[in-house]
Protein backbone atom coordinates (compact mmCIF):
# COMPACT_ATOMS: atom_id res chain seq x y z
CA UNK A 1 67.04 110.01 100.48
CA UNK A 2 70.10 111.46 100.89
CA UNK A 3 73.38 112.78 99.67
CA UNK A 4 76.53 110.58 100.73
CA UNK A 5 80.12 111.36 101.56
CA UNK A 6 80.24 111.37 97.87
CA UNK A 7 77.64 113.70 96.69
CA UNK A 8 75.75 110.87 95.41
CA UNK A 9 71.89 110.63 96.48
CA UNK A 10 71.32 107.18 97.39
CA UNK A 11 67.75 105.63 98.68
CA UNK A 12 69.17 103.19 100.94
CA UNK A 13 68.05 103.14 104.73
CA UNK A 14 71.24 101.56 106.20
CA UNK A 15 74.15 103.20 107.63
CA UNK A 16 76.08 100.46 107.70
CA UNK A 17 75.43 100.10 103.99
CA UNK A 18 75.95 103.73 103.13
CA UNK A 19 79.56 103.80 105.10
CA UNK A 20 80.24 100.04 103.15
CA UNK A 21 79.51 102.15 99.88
CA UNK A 22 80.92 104.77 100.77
CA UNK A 23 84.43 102.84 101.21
CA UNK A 24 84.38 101.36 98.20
CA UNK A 25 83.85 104.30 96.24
CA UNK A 26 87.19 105.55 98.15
CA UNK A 27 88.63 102.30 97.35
CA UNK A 28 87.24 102.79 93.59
CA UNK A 29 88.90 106.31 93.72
CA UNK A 30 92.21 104.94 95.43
CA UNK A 31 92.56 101.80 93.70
CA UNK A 32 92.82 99.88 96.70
CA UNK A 33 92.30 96.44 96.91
CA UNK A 34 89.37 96.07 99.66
CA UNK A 35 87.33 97.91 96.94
CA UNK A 36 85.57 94.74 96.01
CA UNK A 37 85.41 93.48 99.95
CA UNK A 38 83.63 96.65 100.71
CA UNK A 39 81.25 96.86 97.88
CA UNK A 40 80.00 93.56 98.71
CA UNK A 41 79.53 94.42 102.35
CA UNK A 42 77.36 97.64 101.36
CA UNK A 43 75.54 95.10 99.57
CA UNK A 44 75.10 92.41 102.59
CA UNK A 45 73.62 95.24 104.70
CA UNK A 46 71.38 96.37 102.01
CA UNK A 47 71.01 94.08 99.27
CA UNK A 48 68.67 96.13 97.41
CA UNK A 49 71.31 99.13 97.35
CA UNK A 50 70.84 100.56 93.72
CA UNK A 51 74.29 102.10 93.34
CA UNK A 52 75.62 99.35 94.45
CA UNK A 53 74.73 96.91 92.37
CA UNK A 54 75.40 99.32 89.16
CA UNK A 55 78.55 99.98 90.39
CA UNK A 56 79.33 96.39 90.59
CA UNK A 57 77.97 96.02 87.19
CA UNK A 58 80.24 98.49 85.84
CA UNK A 59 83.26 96.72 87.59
CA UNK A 60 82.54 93.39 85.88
CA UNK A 61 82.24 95.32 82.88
CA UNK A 62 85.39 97.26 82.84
CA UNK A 63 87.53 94.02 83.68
CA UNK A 64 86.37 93.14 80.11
CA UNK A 65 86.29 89.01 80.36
CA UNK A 66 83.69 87.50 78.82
CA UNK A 67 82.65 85.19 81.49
CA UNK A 68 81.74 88.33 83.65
CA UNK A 69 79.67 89.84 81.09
CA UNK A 70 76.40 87.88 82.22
CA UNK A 71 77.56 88.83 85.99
CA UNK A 72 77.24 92.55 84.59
CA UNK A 73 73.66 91.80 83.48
CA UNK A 74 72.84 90.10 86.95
CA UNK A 75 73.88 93.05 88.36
CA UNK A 76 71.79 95.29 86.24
CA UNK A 77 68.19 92.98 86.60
CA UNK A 78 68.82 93.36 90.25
CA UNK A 79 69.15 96.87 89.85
CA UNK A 80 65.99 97.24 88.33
CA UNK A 81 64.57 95.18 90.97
CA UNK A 82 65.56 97.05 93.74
CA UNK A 83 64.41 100.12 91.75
CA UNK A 84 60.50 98.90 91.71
CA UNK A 85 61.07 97.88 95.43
CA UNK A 86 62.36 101.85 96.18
CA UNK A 87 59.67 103.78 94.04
CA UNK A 88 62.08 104.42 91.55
CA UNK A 89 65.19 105.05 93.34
CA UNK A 90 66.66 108.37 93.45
CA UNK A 91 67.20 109.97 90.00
CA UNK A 92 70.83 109.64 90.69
CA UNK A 93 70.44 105.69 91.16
CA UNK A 94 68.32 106.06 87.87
CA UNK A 95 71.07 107.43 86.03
CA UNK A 96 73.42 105.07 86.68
CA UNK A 97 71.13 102.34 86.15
CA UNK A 98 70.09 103.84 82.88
CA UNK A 99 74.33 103.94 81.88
CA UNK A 100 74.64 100.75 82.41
CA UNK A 101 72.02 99.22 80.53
CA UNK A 102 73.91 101.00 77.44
CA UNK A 103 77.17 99.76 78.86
CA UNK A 104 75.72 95.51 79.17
CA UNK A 105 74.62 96.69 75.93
CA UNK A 106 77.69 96.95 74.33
CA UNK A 107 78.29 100.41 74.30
CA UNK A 108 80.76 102.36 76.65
CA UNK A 109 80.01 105.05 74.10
CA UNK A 110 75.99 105.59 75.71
CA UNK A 111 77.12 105.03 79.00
CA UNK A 112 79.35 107.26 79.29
CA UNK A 113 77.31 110.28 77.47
CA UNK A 114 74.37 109.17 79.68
CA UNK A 115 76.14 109.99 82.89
CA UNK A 116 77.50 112.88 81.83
CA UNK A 117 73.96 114.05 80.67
CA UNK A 118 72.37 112.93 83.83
CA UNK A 119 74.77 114.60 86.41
CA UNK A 120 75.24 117.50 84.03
CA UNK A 121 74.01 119.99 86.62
CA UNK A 122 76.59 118.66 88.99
CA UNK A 123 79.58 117.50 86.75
CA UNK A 124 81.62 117.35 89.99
CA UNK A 125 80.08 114.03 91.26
CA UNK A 126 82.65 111.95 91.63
CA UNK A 127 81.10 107.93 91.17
CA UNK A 128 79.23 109.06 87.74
CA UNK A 129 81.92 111.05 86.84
CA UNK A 130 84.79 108.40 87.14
CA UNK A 131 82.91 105.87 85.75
CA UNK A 132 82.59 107.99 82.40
CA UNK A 133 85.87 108.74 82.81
CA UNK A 134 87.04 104.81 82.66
CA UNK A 135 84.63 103.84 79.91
CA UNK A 136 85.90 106.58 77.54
CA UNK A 137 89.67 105.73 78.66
CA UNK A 138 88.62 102.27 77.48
CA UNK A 139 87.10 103.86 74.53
CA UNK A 140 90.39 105.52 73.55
CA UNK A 141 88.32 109.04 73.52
CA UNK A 142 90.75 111.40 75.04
CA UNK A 143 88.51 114.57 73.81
CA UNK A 144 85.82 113.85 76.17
CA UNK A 145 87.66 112.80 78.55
CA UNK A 146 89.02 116.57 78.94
CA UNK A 147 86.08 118.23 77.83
CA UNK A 148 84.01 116.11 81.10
CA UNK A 149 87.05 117.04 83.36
CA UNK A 150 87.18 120.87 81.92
CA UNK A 151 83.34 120.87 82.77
CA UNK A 152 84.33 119.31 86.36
CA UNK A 153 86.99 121.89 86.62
CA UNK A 154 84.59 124.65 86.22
CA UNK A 155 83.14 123.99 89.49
CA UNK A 156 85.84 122.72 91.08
CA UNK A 157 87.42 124.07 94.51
CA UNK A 158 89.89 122.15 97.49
CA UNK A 159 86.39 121.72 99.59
CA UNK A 160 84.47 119.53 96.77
CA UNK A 161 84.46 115.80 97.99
CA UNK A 162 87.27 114.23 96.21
CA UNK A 163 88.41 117.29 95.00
CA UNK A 164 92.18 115.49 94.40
CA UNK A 165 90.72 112.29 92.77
CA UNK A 166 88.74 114.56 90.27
CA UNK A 167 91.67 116.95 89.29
CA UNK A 168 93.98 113.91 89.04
CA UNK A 169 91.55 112.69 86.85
CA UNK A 170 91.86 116.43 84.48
CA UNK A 171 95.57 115.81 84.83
CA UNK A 172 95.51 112.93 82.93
CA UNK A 173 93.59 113.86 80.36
CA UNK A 174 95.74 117.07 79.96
CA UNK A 175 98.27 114.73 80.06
CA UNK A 176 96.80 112.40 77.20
CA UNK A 177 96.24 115.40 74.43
CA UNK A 178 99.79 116.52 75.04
CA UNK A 179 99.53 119.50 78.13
CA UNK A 180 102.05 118.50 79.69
CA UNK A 181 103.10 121.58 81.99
CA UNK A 182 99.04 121.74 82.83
CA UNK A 183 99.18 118.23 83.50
CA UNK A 184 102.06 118.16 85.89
CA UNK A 185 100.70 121.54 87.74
CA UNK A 186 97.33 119.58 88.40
CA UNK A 187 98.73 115.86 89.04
CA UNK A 188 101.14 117.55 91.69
CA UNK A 189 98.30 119.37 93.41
CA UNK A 190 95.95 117.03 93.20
CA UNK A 191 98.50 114.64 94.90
CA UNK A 192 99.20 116.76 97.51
CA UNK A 193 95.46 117.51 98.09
CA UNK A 194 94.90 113.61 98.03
CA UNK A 195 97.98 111.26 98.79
CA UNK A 196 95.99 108.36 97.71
CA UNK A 197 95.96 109.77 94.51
CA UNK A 198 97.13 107.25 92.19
CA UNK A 199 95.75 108.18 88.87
CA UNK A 200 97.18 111.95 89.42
CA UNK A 201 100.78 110.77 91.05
CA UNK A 202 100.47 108.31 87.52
CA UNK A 203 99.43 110.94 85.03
CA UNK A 204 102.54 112.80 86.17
CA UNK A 205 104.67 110.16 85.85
CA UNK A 206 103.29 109.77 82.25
CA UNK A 207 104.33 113.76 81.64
CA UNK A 208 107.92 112.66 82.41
CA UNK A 209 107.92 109.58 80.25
CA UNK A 210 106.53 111.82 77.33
CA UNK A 211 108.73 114.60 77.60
CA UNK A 212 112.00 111.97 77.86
CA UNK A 213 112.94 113.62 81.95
CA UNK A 214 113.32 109.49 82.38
CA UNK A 215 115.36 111.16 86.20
CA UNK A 216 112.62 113.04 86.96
CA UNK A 217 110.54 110.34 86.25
CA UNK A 218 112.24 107.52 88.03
CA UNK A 219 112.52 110.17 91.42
CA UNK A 220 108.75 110.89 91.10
CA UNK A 221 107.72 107.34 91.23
CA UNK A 222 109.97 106.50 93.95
CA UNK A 223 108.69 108.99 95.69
CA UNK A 224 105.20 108.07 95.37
CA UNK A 225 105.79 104.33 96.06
CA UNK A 226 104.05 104.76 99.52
CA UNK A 227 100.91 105.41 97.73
CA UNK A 228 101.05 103.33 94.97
CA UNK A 229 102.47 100.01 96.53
CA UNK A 230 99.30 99.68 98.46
CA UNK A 231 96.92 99.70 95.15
CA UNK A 232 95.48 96.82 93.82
CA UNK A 233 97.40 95.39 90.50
CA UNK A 234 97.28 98.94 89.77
CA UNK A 235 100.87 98.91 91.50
CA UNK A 236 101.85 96.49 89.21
CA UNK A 237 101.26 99.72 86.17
CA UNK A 238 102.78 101.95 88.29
CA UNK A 239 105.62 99.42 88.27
CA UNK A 240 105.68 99.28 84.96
CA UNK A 241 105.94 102.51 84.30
CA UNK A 242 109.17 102.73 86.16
CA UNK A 243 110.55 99.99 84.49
CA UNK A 244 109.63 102.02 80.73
CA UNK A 245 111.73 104.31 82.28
CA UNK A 246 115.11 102.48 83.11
CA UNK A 247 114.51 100.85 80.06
CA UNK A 248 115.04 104.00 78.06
CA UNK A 249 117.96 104.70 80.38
CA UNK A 250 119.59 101.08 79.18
CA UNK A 251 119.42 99.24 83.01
CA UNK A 252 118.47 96.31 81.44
CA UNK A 253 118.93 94.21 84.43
CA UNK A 254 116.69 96.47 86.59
CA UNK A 255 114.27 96.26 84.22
CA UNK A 256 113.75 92.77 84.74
CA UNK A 257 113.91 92.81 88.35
CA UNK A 258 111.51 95.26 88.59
CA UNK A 259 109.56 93.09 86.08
CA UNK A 260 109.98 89.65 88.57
CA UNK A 261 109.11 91.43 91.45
CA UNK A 262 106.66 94.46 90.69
CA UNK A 263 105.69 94.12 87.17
CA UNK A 264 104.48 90.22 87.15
CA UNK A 265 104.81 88.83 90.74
CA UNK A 266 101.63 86.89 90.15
CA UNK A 267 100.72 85.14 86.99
CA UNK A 268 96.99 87.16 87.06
CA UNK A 269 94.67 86.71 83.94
CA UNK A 270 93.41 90.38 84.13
CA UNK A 271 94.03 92.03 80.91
CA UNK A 272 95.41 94.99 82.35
CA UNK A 273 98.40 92.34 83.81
CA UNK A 274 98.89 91.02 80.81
CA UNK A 275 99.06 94.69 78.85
CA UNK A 276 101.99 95.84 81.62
CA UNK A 277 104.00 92.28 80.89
CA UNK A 278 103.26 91.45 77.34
CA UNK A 279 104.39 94.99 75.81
CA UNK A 280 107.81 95.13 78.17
CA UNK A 281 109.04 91.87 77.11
CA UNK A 282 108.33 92.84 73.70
CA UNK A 283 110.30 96.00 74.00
CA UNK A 284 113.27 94.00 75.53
CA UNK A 285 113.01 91.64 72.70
CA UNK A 286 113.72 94.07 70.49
CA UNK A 287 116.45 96.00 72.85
CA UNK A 288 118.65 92.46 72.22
CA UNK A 289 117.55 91.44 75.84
CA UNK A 290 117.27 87.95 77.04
CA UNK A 291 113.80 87.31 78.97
CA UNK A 292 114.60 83.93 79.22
CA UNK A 293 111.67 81.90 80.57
CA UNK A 294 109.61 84.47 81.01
CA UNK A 295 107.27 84.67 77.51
CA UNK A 296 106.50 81.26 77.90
CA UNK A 297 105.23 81.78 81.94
CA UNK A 298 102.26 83.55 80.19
CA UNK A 299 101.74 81.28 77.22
CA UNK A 300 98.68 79.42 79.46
CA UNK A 301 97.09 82.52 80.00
CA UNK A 302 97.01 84.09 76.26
CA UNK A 303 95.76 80.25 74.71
CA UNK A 304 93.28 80.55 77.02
CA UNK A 305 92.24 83.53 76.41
CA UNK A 306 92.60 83.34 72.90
CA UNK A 307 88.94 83.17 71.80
CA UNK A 308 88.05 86.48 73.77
CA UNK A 309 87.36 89.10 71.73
CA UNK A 310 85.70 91.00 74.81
CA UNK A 311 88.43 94.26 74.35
CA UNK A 312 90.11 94.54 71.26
CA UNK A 313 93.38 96.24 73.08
CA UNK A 314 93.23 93.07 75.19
CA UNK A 315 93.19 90.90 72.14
CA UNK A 316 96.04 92.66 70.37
CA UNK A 317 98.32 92.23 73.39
CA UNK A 318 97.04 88.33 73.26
CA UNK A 319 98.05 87.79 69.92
CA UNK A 320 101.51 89.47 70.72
CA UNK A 321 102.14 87.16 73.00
CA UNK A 322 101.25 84.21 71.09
CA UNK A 323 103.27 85.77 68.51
CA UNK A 324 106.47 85.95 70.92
CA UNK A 325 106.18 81.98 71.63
CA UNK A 326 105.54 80.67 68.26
CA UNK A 327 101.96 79.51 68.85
CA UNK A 328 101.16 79.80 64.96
CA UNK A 329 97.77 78.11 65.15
CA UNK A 330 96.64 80.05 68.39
CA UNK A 331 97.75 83.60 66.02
CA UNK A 332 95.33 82.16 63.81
CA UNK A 333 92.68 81.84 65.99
CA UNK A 334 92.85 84.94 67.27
CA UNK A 335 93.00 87.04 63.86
CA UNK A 336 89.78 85.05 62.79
CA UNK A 337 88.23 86.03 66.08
CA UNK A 338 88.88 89.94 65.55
CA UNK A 339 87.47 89.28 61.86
CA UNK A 340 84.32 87.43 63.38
CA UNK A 341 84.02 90.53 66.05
CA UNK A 342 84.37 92.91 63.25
CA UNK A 343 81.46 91.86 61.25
CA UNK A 344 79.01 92.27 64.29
CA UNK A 345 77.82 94.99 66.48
CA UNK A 346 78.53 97.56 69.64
CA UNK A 347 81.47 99.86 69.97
CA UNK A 348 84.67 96.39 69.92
CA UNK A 349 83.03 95.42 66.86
CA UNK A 350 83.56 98.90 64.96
CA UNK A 351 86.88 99.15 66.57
CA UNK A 352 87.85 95.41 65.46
CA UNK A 353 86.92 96.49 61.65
CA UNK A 354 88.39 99.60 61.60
CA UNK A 355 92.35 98.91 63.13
CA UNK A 356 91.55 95.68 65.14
CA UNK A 357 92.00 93.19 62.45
CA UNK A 358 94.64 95.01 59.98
CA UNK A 359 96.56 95.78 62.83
CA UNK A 360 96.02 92.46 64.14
CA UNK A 361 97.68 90.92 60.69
CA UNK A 362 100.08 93.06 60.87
CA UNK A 363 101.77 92.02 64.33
CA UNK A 364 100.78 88.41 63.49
CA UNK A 365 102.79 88.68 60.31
CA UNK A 366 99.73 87.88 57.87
CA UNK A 367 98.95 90.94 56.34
CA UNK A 368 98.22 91.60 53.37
CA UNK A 369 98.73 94.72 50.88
CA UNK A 370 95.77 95.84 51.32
CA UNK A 371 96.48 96.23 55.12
CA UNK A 372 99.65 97.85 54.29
CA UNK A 373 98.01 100.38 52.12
CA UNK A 374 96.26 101.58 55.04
CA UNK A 375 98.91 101.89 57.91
CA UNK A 376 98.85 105.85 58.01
CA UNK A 377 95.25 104.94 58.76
CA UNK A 378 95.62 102.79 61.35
CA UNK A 379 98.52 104.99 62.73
CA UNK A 380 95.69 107.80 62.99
CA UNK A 381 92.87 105.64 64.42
CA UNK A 382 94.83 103.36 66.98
CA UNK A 383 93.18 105.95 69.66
CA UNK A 384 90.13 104.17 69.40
CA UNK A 385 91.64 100.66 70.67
CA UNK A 386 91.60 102.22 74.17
CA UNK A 387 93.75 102.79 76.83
CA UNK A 388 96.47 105.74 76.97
CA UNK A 389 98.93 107.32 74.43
CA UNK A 390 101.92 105.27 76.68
CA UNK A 391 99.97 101.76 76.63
CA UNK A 392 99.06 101.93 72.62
CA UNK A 393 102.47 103.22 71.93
CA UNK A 394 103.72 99.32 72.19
CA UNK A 395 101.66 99.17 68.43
CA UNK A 396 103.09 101.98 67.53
CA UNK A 397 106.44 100.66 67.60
CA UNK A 398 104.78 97.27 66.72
CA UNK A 399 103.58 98.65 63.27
CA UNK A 400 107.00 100.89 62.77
CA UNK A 401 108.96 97.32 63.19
CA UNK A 402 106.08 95.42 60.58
CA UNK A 403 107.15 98.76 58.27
CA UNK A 404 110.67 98.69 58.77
CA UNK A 405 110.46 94.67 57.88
CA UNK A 406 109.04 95.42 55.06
CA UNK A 407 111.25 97.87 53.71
CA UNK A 408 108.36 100.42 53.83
CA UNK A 409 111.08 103.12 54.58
CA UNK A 410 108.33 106.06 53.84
CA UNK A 411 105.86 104.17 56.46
CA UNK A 412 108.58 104.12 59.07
CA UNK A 413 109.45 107.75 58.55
CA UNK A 414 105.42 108.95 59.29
CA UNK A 415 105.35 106.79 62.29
CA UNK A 416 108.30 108.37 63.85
CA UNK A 417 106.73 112.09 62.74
CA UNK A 418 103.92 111.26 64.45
CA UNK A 419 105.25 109.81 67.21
CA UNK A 420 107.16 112.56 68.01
CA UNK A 421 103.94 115.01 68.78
CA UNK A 422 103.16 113.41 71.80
CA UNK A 423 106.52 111.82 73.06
CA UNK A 424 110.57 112.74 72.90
CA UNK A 425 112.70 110.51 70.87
CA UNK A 426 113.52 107.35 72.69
CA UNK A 427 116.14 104.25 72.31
CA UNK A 428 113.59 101.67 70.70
CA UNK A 429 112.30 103.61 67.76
CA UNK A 430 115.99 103.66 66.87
CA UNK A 431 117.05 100.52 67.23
CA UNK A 432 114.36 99.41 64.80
CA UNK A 433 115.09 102.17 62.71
CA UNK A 434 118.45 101.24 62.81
CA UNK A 435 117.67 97.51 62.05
CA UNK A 436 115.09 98.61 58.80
CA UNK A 437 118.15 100.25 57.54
CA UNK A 438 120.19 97.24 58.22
């Protein structure tokens, strides 16, 4: 038993294992696309390799499909298998195991607080550490995520392994509870400590989108392109990003050539994919833009998915879509799904009951009074849907559009005031503002 590249103790025998793992936890780090390639070759040369196998639990996890879900608990039963074959495993490989029985359990919410127990004594190791880190930005819980990385940063120095992938990590949850000159001080150095830093090169270019600096922004990116061109449909984010940005700047036609080409080039089912395209098209919809054909090149994908309740972020950007192409019955199902989802149990369910299905009727158009009556509530909770202040703010504008509709003028006004604590005014809110007043 030994500690890897990684700082991770690990009872596997097998070099060629260890420097398979070892690559994929890069990869992991990186967001490169041989992550899953190496993973499984860590776990050809050692196929009892504990931190393997909860690793690739996690993964299947985090993708959030419910077909993968039972490939999370394979993953987990071999786990424990390969635990009674290696006296235990290390207690490292027991923590992790231990997280991600809460995690197949439905709940992100253990997981995550059982890593962070079980490394607590050394916060700065990086696999436990980013896991936590991507269950609570799928939890929406921006206040752990700093007060793990503020931990990490305690004992943090240039010689740690991954010492860039960990402060990127603190520079983007600076970035997400509004820090924004800490948060572009630690992106930029953890960038230049790392180059493959992709989740510190993006948290700066979310400080730039936040702040309005849409030139700064657009320069940062570019420059970075090296980096993040070679991730896995993590580029296609990235992309994104860039494209939020010439879309505030009115290049409308950029926009969707960036969207054809780096955006959407491949008509992917991951949910992430479908967040990045979904939310631009809807913000060119209501810039007056013509997407032409485009809503309709995902309209497969979203009835397919329909019935997935899995992620309730990944729903909500389902039903927009459906929404966007008219597919009444398919807006149905999915608002009855979140209302199914919301009446059972595990972290989505609480999330579907408390903004998932309001805010669900609200985008689909069905709401009812009652829902209205509680939009400064859902305005306040939307955190909790997951994913980061620039992803969710495609409901914020979502809700301020269902408000302006309804000539709520007070409801429009709150969502704009607290908006504008995180973010600098920007074309869209105005337009609909402009368009409620119309």
């Amino acid at each position: 038993m030994k500690l890897d590249a990684y700082n991770l103790s690990t009872s596997t025998v097998s070099a060629q294992a260890e420097t398979a793992f070892e690559e994929a936890v890069h990869g992991l780090a990186a967001h490169r696309p041989n992550t899953g390639t190496a993973l499984q070759a860590a776990l050809s040369a050692d196929p009892n390799h504990i931190a393997a196998l909860a690793l690739k639990g996690f993964a299947n996890l985090i993708l959030a499909r419910s077909e993968l879900a039972p490939h999370a608990a394979e993953a987990l039963a071999a786990a424990r298998r390969a635990m009674a074959c290696r006296d235990g495993g290390t207690r490292d490989e027991q923590v992790l195991v231990h997280a991600l029985d809460a995690a197949v359990d439905g709940s992100f919410a253990t997981a995550a607080r059982r890593l962070d127990e079980g490394f607590a004594e050394r916060p700065a190791t990086f696999l436990p550490f980013k896991i936590s880190h991507a269950l609570r930005f799928m939890l929406g819980d921006a206040k752990e995520m700093l007060a793990m990385s503020s931990r990490v940063m305690e004992d943090w120095n240039e010689t740690l392994p991954a010492a860039g992938f960990l402060l990127g990590c603190h520079a983007f949850a600076l970035e997400e509870h509004g820090f924004y000159d800490a948060a572009e001080a630690a992106g930029q150095h953890a960038v230049q400590l790392q180059p493959d830093d992709a989740w510190g090169l993006h948290a700066v270019s979310h400080v730039y989108e936040m702040r309005g600096k849409t030139a700064d922004g657009i320069a940062w990116l570019e420059d970075g392109r090296k980096s993040w061109s070679r991730c896995n449909n993590f580029s296609f984010h990235m992309a994104w990003h860039l494209a939020l940005l010439h879309l505030e700047r009115g290049d409308h036609a950029h926009v969707l050539k960036i969207y054809d080409e780096e955006v959407r080039p491949q008509q992917t089912d991951d949910f992430r994919d479908m967040a990045n395209a979904i939310s631009l098209l809807w913000r060119l919809n209501q810039t007056g833009v013509d997407v032409g054909s485009r809503w309709g090149d995902m309209a497969e994908i979203a009835l397919r998915r329909r019935h997935d309740t899995t992620l309730v972020f990944a729903s909500l950007h389902t039903l927009a879509a459906l929404v966007a192409i008219g597919e009444h019955s398919a807006v149905r199902d999915v608002v009855s799904g979140l209302e199914r989802k919301a009446t059972g149990s595990g972290d989505q369910a609480k999330v579907a009951a408390e903004v998932g299905v309001p805010l669900a009727r609200i985008i689909a158009g069905l709401s009812t009074a009652a829902d209205r009556r509680v939009l400064d509530r859902i305005v306040v909770d939307l955190p909790t849907i997951g994913g980061s202040n620039a992803q969710r703010d495609f409901f914020m504008l979502a809700v301020a559009k269902a408000a302006g509709t309804n000539g709520d003028s007070a409801g429009l006004s709150r969502i704009r005031d607290v908006r504008r604590r995180l973010r600098a005014e920007d074309r869209l809110l105005g337009t609909i503002e402009m368009r409620a007043v119309l």
